[in-house]
Each structure stands twice: as C-alpha cells, then as structure tokens.
Protein backbone atom coordinates (compact mmCIF):
# COMPACT_ATOMS: atom_id res chain seq x y z
CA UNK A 1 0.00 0.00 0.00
CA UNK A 2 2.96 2.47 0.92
CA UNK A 3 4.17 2.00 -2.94
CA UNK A 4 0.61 3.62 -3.96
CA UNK A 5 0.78 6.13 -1.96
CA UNK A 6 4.59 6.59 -3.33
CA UNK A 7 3.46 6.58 -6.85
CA UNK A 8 1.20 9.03 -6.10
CA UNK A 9 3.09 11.46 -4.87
CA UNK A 10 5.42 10.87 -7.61
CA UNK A 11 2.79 11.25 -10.26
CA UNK A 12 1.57 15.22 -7.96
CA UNK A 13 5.52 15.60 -8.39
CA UNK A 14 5.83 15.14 -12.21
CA UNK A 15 2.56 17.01 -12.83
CA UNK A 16 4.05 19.97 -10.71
CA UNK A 17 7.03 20.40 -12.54
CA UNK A 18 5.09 19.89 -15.79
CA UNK A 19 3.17 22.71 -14.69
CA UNK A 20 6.13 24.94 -13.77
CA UNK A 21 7.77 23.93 -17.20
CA UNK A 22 4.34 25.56 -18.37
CA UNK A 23 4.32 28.32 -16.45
CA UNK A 24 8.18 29.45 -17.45
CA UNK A 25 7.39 28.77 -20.90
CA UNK A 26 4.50 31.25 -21.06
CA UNK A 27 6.93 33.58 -18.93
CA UNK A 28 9.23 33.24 -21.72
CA UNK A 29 6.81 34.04 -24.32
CA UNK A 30 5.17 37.01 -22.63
CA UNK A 31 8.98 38.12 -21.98
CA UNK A 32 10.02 37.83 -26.23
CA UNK A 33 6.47 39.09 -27.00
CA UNK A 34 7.27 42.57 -24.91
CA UNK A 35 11.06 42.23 -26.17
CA UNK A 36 9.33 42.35 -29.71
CA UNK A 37 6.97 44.94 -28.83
CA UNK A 38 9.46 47.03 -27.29
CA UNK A 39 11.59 46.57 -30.50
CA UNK A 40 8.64 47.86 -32.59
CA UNK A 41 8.16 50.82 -30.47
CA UNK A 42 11.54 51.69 -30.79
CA UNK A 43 11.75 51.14 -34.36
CA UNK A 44 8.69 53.17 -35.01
CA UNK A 45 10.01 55.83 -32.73
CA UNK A 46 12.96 56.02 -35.19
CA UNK A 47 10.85 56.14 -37.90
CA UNK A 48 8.99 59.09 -36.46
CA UNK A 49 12.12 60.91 -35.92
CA UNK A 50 13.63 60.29 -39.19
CA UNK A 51 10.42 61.63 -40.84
CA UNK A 52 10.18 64.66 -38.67
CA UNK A 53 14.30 65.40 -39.53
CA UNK A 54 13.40 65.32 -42.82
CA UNK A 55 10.66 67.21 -43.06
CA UNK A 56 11.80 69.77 -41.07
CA UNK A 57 15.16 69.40 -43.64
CA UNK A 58 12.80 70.02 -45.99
CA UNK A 59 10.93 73.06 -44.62
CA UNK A 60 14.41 74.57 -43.96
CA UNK A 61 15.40 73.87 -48.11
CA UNK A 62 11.75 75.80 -48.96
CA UNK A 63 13.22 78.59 -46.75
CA UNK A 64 16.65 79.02 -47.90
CA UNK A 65 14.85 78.84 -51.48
CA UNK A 66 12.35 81.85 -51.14
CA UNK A 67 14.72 83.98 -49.20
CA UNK A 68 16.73 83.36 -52.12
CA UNK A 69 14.23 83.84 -54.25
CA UNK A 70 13.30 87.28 -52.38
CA UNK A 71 16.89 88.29 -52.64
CA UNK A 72 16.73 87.71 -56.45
CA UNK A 73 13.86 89.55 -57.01
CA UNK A 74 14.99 92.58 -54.79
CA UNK A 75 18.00 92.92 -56.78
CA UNK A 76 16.19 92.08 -60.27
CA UNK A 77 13.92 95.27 -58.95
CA UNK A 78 16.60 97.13 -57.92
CA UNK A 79 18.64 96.73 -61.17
CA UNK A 80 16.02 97.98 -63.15
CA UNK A 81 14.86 101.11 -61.10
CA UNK A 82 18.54 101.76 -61.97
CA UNK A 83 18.00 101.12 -65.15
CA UNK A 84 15.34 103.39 -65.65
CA UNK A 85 16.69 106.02 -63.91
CA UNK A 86 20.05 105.96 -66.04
CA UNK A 87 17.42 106.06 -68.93
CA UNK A 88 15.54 109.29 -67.62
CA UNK A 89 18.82 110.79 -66.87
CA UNK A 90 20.00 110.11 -70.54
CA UNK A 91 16.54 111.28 -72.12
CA UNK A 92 17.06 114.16 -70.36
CA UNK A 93 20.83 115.14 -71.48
CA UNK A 94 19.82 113.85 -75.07
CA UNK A 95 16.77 116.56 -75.05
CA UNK A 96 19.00 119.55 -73.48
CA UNK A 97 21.33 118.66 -76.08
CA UNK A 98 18.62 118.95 -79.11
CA UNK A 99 17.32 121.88 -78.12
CA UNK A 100 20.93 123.71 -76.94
CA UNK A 101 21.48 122.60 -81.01
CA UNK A 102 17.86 123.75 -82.15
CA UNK A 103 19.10 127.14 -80.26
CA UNK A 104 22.14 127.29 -81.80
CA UNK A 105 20.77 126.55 -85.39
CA UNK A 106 17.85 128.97 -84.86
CA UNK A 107 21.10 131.44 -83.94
CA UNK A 108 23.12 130.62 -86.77
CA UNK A 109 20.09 130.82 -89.43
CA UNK A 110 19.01 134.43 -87.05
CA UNK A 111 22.75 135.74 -87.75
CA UNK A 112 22.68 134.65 -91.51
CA UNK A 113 19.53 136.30 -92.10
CA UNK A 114 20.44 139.65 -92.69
CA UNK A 115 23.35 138.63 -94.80
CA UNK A 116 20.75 137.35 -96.82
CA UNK A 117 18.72 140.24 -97.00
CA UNK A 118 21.68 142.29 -97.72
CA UNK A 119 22.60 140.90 -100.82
C-alpha cells in the first residue's frame, strides 16, 4: 500500500514540474512578446524621428529657397529702377542737347539772315 501512496506522490511531483515547465514557458513568451513589442516601439520611434528630420530638412530647403528667391527679385527690382533712372537721366541730357542745337541753329540761321537780305 505504501508504494501507492509513493506513486502518487510521484505522479503530484511530475505534474508539478510539468506545470512549472508551463508556467516558465508562457513567462518566456510574454517576456520575447514585450522584447518584440518594445523593439517595434523603438523602431517606429525612429521612424517618427527620421520623418520629422526630414521634413523639417525640408521646410528649412523651402526657406533658404524663397529667401533666395526674395533676394533675387529685390535685386532684379533694384537693377532695373537703376536702369530706368540711367534712362531718364539720358533722355534728359539727349533733349537739353537737341534743343541747346535747335538754339544754336535757330542762332546761326538768325545771324545769316540779314546777310541774306543784304545781298
């Protein structure tokens, strides 16, 4: 009878550790499941950051372009307000120089008149 009882207990023994087995398996499973989880985070995380860098790379490209841009166009305007002014200031000697020529034709003609009457 004391070999029964034996067996049994041996039997409660094997079942226990075949439940502990169990139990540290699901332990190790829960443990890679939150490793894996943990590695997706992070990996997202990086994701997110890389993303953000370059769009904020990005933004800082449009920038530098339309200051450029702005810096082009000032100068573009610039150039040509010089431009016209140079013009204006030309028109202007060019027509104090026709008429100081009309005037001194209109003299010359005025002084040859009466030579021409004269004769």
């Amino acid at each position: 009878m004391g070999t029964a009882r034996e067996k049994e207990r041996e039997l409660e023994r094997q079942r226990e550790r075949e439940r502990e087995r169990e139990r540290e398996r699901k332990r190790e499973r829960k443990k890679k499941k939150k490793k894996k989880k943990k590695k997706k985070k992070k990996k997202k995380k990086k994701k997110k950051k890389k993303k953000k860098k370059k769009k904020q790379q990005q933004q800082q490209q449009q920038k530098k372009k339309k200051k450029k841009k702005k810096k082009k166009k000032k100068k573009k305007k610039k150039k040509k307000k010089k431009k016209k002014k140079k013009k204006k200031k030309r028109q202007e000697k060019n027509g104090e120089n026709r008429r100081r020529n009309r005037d001194e034709m209109e003299r010359d003609i005025d002084a040859r008149e009466p030579k021409l009457m004269g004769e």
